[in-house]
PDBML (XML) file of the C-alpha atoms, coordinates in Angstrom:
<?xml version="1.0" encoding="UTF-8" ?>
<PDBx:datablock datablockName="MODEL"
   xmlns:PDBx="http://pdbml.pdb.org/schema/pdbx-v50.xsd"
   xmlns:xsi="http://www.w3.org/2001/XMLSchema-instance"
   xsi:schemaLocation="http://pdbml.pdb.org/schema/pdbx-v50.xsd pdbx-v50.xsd">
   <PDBx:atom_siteCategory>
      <PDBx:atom_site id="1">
         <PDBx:B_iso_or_equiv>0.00</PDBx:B_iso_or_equiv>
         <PDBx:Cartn_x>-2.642</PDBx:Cartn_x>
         <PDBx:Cartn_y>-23.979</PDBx:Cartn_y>
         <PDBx:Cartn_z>13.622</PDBx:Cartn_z>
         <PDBx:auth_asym_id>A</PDBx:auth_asym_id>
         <PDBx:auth_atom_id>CA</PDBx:auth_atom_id>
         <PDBx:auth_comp_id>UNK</PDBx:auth_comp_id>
         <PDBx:auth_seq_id>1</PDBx:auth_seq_id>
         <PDBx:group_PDB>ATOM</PDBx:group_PDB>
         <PDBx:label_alt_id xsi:nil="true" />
         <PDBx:label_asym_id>A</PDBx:label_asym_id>
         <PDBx:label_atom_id>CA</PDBx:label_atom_id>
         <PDBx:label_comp_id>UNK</PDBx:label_comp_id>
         <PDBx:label_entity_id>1</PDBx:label_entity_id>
         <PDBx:label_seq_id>1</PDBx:label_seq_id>
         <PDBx:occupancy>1.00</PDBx:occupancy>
         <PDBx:pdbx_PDB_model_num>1</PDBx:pdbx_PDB_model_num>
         <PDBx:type_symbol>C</PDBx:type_symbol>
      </PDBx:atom_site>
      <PDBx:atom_site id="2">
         <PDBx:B_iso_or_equiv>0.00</PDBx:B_iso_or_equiv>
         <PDBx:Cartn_x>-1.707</PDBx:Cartn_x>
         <PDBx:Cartn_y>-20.352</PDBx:Cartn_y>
         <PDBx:Cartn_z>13.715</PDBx:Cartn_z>
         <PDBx:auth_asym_id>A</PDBx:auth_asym_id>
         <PDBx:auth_atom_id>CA</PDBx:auth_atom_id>
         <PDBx:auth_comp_id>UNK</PDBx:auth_comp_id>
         <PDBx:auth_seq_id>2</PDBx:auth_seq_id>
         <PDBx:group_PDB>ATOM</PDBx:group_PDB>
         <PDBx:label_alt_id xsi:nil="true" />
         <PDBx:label_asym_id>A</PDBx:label_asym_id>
         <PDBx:label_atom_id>CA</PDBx:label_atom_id>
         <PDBx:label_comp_id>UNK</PDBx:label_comp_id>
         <PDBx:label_entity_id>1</PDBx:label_entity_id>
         <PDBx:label_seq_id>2</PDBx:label_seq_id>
         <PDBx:occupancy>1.00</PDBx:occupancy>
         <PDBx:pdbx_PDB_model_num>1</PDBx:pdbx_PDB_model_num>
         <PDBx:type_symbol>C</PDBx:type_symbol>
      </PDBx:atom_site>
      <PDBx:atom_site id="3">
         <PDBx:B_iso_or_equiv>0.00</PDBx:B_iso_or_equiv>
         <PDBx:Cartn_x>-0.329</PDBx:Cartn_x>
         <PDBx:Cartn_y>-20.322</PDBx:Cartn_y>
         <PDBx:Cartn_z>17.785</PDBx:Cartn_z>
         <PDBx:auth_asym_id>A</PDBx:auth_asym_id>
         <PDBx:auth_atom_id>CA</PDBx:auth_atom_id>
         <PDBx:auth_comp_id>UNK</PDBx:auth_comp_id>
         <PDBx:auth_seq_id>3</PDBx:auth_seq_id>
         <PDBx:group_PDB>ATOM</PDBx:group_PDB>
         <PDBx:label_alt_id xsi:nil="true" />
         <PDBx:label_asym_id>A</PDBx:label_asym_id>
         <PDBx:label_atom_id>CA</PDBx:label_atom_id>
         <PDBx:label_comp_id>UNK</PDBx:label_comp_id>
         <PDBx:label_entity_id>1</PDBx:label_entity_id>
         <PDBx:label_seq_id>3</PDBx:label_seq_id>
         <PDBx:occupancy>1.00</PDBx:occupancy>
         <PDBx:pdbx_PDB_model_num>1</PDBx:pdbx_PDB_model_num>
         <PDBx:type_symbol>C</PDBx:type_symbol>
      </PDBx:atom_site>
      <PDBx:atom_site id="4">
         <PDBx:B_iso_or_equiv>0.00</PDBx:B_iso_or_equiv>
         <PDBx:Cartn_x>2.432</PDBx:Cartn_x>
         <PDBx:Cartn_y>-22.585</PDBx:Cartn_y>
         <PDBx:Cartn_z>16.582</PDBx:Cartn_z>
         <PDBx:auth_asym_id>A</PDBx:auth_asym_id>
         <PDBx:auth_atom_id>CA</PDBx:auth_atom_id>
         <PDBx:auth_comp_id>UNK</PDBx:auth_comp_id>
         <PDBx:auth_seq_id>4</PDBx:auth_seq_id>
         <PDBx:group_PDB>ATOM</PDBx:group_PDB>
         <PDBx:label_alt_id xsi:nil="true" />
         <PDBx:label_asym_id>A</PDBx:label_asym_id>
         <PDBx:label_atom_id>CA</PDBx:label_atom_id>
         <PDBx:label_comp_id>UNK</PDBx:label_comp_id>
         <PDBx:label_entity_id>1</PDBx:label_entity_id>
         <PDBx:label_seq_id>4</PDBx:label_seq_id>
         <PDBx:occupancy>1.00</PDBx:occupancy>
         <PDBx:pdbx_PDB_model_num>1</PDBx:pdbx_PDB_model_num>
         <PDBx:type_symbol>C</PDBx:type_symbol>
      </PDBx:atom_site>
      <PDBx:atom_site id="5">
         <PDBx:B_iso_or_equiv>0.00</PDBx:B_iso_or_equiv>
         <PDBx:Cartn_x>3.643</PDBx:Cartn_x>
         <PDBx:Cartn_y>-20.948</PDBx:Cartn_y>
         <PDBx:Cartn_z>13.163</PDBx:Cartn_z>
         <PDBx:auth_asym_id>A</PDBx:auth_asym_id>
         <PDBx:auth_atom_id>CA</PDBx:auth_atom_id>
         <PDBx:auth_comp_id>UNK</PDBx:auth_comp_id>
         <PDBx:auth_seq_id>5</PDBx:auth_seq_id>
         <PDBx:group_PDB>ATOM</PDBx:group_PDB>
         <PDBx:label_alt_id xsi:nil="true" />
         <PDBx:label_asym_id>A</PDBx:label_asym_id>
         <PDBx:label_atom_id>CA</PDBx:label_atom_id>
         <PDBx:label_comp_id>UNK</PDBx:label_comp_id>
         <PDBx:label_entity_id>1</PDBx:label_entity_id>
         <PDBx:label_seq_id>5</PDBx:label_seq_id>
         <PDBx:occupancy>1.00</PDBx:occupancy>
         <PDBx:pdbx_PDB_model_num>1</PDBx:pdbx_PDB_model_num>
         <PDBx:type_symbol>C</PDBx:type_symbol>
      </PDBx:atom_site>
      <PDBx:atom_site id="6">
         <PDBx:B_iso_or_equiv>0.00</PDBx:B_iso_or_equiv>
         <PDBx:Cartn_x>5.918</PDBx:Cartn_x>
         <PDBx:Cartn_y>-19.060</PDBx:Cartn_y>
         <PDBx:Cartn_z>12.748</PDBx:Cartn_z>
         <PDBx:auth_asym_id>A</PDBx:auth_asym_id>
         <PDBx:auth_atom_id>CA</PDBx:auth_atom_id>
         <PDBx:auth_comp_id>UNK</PDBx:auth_comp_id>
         <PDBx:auth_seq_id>6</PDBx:auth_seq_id>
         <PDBx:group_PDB>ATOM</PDBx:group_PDB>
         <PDBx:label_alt_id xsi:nil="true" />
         <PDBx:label_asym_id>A</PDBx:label_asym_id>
         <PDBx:label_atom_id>CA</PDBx:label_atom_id>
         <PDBx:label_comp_id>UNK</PDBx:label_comp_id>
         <PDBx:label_entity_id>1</PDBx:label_entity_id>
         <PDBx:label_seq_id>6</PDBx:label_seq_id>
         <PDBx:occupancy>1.00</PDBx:occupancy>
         <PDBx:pdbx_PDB_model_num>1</PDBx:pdbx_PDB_model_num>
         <PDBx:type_symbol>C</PDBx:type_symbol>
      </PDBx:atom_site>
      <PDBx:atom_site id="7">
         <PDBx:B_iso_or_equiv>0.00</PDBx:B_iso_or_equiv>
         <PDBx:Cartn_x>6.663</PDBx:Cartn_x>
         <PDBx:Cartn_y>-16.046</PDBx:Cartn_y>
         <PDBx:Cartn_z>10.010</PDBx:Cartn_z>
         <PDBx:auth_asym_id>A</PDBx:auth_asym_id>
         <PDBx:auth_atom_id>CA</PDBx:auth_atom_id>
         <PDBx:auth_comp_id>UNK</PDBx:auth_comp_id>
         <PDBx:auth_seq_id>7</PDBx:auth_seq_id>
         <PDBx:group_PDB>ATOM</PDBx:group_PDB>
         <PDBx:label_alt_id xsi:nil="true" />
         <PDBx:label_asym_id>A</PDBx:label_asym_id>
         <PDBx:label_atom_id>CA</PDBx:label_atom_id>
         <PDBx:label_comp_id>UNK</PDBx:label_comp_id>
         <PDBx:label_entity_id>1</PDBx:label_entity_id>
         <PDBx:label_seq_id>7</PDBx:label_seq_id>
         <PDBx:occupancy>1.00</PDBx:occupancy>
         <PDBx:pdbx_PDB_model_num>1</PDBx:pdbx_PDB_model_num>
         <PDBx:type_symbol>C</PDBx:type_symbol>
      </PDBx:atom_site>
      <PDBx:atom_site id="8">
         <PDBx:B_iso_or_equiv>0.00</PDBx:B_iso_or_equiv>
         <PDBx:Cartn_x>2.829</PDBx:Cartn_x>
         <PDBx:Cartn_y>-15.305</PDBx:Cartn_y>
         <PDBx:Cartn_z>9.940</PDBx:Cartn_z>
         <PDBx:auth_asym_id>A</PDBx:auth_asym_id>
         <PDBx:auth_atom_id>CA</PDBx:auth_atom_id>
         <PDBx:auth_comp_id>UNK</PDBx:auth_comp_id>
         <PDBx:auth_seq_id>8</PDBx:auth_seq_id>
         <PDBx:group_PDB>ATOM</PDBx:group_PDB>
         <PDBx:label_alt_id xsi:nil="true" />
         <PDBx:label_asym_id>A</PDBx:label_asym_id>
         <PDBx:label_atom_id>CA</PDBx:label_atom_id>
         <PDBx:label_comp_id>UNK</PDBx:label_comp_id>
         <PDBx:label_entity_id>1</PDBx:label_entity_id>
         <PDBx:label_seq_id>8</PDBx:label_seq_id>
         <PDBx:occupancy>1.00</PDBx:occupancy>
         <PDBx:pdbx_PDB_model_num>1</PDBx:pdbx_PDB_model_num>
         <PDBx:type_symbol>C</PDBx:type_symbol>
      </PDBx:atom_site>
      <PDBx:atom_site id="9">
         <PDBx:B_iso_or_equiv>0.00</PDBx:B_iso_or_equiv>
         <PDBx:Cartn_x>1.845</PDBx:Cartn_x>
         <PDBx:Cartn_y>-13.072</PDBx:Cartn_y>
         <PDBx:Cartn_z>7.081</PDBx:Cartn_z>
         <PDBx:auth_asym_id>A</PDBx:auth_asym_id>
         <PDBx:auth_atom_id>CA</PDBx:auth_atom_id>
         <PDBx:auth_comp_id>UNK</PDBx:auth_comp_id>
         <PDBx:auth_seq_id>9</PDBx:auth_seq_id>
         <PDBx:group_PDB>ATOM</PDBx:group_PDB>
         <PDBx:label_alt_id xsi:nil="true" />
         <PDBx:label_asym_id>A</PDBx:label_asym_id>
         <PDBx:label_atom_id>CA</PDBx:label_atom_id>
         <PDBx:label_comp_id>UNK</PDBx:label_comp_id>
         <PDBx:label_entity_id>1</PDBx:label_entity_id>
         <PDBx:label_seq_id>9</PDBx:label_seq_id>
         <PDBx:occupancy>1.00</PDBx:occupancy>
         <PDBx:pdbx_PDB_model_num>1</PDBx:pdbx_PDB_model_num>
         <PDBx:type_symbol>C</PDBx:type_symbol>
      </PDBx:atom_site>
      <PDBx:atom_site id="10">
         <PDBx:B_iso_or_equiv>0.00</PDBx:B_iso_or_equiv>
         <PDBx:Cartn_x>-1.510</PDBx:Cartn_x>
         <PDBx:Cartn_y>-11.991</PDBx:Cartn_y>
         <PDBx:Cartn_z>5.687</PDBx:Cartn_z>
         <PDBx:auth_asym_id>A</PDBx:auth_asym_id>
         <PDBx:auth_atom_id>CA</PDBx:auth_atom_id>
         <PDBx:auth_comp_id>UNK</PDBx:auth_comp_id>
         <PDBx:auth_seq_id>10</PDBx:auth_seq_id>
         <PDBx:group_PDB>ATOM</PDBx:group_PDB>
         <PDBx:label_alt_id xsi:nil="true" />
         <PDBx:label_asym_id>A</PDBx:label_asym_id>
         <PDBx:label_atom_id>CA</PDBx:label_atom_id>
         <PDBx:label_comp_id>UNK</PDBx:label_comp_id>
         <PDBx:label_entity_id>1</PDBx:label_entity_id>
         <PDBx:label_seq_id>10</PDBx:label_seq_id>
         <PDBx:occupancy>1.00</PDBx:occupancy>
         <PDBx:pdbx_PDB_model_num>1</PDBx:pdbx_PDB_model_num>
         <PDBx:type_symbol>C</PDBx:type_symbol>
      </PDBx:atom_site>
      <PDBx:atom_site id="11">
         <PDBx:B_iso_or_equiv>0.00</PDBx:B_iso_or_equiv>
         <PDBx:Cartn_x>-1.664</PDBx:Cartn_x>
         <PDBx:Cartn_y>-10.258</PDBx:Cartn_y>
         <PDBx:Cartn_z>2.577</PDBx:Cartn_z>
         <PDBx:auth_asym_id>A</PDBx:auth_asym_id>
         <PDBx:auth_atom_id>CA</PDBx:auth_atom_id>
         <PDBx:auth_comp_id>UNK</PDBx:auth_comp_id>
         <PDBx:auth_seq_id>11</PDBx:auth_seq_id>
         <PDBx:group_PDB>ATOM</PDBx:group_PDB>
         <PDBx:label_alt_id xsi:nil="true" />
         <PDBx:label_asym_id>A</PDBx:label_asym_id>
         <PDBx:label_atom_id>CA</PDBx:label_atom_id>
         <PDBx:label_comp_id>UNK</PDBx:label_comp_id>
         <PDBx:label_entity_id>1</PDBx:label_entity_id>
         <PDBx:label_seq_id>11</PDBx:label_seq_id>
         <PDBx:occupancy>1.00</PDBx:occupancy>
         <PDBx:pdbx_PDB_model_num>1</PDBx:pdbx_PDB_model_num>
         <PDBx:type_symbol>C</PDBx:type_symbol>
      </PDBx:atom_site>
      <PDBx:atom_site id="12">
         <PDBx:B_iso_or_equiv>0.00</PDBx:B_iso_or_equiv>
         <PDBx:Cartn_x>-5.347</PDBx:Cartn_x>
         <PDBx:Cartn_y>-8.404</PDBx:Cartn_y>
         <PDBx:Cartn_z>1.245</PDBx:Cartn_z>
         <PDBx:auth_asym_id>A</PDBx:auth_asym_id>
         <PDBx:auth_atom_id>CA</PDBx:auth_atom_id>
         <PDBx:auth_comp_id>UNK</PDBx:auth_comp_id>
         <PDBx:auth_seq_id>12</PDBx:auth_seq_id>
         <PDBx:group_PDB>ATOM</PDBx:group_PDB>
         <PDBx:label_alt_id xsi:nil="true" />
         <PDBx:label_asym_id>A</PDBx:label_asym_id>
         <PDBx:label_atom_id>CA</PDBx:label_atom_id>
         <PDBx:label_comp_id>UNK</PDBx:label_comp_id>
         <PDBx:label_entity_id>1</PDBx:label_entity_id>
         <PDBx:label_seq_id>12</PDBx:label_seq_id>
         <PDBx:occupancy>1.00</PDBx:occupancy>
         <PDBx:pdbx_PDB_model_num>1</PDBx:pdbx_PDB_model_num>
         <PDBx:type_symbol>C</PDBx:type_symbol>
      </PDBx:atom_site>
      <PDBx:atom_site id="13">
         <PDBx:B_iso_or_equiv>0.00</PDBx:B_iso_or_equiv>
         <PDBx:Cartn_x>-5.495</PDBx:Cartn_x>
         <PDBx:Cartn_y>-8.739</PDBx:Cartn_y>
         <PDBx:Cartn_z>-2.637</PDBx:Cartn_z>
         <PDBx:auth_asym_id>A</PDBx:auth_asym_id>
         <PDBx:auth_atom_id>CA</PDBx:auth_atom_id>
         <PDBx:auth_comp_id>UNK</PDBx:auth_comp_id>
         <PDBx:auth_seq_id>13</PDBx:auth_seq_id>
         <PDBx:group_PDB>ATOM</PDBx:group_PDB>
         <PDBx:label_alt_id xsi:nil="true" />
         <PDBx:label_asym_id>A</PDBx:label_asym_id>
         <PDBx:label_atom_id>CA</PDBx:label_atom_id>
         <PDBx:label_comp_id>UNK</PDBx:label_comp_id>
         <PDBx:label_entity_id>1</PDBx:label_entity_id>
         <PDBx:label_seq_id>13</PDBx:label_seq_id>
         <PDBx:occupancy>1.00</PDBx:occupancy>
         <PDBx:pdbx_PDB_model_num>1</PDBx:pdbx_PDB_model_num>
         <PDBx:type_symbol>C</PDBx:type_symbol>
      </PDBx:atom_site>
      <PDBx:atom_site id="14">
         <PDBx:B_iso_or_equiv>0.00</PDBx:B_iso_or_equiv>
         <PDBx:Cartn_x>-7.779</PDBx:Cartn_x>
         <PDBx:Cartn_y>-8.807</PDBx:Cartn_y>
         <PDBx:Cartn_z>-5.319</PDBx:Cartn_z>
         <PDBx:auth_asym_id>A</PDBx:auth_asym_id>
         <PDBx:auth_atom_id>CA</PDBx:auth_atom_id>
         <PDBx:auth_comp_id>UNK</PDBx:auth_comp_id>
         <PDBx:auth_seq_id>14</PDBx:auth_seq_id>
         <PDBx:group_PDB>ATOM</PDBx:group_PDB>
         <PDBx:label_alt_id xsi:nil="true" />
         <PDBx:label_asym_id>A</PDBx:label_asym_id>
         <PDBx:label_atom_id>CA</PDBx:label_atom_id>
         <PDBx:label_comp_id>UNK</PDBx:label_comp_id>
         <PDBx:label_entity_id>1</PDBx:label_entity_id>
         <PDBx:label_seq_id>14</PDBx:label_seq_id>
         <PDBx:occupancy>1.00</PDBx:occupancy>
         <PDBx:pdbx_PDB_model_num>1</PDBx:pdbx_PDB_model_num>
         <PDBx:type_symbol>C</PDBx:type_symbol>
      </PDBx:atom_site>
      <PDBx:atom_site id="15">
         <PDBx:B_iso_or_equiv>0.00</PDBx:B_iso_or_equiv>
         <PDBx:Cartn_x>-8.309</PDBx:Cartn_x>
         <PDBx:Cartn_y>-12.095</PDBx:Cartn_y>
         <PDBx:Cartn_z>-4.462</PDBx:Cartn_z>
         <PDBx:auth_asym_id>A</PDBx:auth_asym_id>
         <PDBx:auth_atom_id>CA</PDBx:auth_atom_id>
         <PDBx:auth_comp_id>UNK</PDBx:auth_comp_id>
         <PDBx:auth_seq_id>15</PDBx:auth_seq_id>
         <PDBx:group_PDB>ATOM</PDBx:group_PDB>
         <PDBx:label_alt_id xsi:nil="true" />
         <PDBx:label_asym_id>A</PDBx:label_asym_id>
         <PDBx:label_atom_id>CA</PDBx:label_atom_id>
         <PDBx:label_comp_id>UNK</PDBx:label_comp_id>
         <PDBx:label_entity_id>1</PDBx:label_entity_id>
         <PDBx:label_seq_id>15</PDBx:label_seq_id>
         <PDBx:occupancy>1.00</PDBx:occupancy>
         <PDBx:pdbx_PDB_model_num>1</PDBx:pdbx_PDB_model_num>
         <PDBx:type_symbol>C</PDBx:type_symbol>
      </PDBx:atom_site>
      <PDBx:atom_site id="16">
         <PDBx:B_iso_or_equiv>0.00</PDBx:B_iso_or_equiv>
         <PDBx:Cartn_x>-9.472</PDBx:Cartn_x>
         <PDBx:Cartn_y>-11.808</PDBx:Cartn_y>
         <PDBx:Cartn_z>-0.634</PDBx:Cartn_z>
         <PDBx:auth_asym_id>A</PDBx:auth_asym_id>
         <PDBx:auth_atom_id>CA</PDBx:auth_atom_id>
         <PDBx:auth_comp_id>UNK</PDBx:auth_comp_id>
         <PDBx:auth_seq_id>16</PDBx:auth_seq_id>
         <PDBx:group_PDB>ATOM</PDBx:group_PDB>
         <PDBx:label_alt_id xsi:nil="true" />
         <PDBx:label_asym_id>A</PDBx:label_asym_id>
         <PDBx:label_atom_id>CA</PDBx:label_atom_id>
         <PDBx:label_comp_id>UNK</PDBx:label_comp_id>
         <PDBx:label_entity_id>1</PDBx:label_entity_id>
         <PDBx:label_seq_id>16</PDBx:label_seq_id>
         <PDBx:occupancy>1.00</PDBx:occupancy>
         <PDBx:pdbx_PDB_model_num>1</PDBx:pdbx_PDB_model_num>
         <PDBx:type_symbol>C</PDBx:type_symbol>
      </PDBx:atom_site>
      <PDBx:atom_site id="17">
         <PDBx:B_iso_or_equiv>0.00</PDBx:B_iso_or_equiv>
         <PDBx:Cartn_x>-7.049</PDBx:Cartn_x>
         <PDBx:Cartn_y>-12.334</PDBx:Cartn_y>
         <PDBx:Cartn_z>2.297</PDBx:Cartn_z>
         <PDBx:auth_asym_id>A</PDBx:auth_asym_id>
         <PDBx:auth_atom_id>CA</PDBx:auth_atom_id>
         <PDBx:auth_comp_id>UNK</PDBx:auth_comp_id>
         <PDBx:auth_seq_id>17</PDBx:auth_seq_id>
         <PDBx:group_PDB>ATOM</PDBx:group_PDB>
         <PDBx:label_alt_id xsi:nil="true" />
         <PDBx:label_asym_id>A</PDBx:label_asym_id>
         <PDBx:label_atom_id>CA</PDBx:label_atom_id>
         <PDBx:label_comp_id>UNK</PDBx:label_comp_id>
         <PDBx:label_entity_id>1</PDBx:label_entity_id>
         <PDBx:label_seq_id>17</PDBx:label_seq_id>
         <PDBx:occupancy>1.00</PDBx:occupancy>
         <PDBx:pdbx_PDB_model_num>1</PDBx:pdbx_PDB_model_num>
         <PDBx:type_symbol>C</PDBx:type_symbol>
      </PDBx:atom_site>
      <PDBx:atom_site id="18">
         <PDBx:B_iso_or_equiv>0.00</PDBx:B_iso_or_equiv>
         <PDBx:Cartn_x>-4.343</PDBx:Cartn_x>
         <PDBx:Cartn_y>-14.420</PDBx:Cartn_y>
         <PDBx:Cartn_z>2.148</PDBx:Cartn_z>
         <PDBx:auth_asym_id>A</PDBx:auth_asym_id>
         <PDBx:auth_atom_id>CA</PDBx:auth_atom_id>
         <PDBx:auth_comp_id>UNK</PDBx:auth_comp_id>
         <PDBx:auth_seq_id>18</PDBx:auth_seq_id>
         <PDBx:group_PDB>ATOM</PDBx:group_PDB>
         <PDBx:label_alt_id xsi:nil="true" />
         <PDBx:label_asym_id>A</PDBx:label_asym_id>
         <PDBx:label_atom_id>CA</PDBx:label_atom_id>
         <PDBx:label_comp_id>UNK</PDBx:label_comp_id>
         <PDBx:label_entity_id>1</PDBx:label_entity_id>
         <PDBx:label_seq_id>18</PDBx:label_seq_id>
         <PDBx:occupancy>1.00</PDBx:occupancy>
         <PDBx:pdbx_PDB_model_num>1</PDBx:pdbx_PDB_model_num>
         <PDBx:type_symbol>C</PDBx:type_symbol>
      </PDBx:atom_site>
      <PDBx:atom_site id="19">
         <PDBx:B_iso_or_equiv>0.00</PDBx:B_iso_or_equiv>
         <PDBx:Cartn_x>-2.337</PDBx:Cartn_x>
         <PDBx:Cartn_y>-16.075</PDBx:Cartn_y>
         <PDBx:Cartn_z>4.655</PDBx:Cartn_z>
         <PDBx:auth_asym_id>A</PDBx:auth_asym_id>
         <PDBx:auth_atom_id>CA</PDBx:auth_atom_id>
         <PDBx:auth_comp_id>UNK</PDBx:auth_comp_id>
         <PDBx:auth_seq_id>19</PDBx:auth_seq_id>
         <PDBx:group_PDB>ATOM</PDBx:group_PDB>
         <PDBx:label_alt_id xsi:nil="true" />
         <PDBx:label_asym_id>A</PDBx:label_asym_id>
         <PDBx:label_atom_id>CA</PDBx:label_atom_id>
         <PDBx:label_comp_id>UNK</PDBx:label_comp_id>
         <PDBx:label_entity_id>1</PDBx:label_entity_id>
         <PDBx:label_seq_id>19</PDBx:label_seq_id>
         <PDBx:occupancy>1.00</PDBx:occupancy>
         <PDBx:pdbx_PDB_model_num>1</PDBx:pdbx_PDB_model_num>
         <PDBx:type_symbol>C</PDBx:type_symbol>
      </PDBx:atom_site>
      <PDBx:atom_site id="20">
         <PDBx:B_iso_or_equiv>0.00</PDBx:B_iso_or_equiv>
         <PDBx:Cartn_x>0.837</PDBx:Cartn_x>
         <PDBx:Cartn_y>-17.455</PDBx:Cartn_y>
         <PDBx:Cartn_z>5.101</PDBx:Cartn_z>
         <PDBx:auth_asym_id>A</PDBx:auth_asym_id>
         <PDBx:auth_atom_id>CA</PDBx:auth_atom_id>
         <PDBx:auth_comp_id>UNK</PDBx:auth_comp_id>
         <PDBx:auth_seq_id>20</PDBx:auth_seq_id>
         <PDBx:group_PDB>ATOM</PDBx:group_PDB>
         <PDBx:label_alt_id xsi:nil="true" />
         <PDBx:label_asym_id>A</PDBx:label_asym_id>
         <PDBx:label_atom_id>CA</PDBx:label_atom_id>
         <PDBx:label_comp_id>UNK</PDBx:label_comp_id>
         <PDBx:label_entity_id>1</PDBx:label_entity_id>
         <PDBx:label_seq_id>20</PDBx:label_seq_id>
         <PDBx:occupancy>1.00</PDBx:occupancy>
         <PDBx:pdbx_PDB_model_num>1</PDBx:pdbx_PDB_model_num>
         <PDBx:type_symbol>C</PDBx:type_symbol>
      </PDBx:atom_site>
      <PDBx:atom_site id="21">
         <PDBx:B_iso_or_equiv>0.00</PDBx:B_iso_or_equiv>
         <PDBx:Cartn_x>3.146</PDBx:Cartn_x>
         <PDBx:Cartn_y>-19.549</PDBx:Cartn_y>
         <PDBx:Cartn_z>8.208</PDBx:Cartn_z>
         <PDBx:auth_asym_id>A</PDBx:auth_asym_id>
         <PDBx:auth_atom_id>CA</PDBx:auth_atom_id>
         <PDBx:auth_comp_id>UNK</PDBx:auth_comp_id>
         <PDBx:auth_seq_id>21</PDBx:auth_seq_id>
         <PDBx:group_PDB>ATOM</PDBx:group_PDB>
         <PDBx:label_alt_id xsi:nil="true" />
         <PDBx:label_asym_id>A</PDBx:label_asym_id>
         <PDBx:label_atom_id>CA</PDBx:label_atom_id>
         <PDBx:label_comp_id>UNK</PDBx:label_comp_id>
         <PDBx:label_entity_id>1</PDBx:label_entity_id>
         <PDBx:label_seq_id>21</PDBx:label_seq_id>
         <PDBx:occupancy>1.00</PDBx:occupancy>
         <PDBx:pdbx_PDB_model_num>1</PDBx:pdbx_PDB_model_num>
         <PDBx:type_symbol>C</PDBx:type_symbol>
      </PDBx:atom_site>
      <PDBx:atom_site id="22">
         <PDBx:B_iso_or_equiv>0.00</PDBx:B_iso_or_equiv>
         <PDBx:Cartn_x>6.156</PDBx:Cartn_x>
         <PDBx:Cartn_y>-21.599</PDBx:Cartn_y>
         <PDBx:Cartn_z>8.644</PDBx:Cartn_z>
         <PDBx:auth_asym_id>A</PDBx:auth_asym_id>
         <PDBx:auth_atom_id>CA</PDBx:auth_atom_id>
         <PDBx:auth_comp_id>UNK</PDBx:auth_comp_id>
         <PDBx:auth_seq_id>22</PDBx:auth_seq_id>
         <PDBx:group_PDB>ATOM</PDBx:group_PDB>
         <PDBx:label_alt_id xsi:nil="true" />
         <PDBx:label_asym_id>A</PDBx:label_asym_id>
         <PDBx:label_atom_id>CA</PDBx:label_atom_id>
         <PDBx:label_comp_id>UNK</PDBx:label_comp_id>
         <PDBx:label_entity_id>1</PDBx:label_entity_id>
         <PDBx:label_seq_id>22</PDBx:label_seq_id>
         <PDBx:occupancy>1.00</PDBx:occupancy>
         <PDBx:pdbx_PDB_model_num>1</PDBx:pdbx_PDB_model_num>
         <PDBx:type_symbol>C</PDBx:type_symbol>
      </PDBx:atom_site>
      <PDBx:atom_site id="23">
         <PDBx:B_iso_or_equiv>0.00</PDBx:B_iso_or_equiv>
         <PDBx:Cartn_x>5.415</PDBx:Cartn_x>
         <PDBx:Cartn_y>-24.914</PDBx:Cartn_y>
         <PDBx:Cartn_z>10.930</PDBx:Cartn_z>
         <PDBx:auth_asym_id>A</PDBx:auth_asym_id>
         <PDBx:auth_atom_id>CA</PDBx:auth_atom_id>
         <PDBx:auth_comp_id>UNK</PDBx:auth_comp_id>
         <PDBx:auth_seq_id>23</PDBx:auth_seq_id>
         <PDBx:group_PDB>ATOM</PDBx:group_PDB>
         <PDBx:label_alt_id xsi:nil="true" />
         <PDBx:label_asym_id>A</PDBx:label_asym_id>
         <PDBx:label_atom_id>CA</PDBx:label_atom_id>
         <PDBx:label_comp_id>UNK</PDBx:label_comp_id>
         <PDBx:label_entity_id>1</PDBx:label_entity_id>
         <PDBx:label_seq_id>23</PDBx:label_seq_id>
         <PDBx:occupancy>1.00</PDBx:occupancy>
         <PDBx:pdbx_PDB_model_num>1</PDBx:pdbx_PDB_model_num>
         <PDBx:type_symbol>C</PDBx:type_symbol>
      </PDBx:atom_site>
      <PDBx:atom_site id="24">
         <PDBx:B_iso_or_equiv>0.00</PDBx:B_iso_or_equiv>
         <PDBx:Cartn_x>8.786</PDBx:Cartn_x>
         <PDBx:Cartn_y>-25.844</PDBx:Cartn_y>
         <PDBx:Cartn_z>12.217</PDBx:Cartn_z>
         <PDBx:auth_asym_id>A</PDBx:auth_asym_id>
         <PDBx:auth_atom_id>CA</PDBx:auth_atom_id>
         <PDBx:auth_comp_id>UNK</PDBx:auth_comp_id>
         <PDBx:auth_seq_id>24</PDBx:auth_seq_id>
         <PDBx:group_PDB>ATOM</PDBx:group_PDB>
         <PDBx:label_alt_id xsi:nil="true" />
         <PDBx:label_asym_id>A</PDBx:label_asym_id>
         <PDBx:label_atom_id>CA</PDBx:label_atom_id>
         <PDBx:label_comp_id>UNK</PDBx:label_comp_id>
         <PDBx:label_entity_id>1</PDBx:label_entity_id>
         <PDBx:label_seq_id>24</PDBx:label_seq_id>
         <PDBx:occupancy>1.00</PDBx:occupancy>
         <PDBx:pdbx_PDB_model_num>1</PDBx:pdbx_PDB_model_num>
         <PDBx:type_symbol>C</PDBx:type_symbol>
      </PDBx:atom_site>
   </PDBx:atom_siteCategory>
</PDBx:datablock>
């Protein structure tokens, strides 16, 4: 889905690597 989000973040944490997107 990433080519049509927008506001795409990825954050590396503890956790593993998370990412984030708007769909508008």
């Amino acid at each position: 889905r990433r080519p049509a989000l927008s506001c795409v973040r990825e954050f590396v944490t503890e956790q593993g690597c998370w990412k984030y997107g708007l769909d508008i």
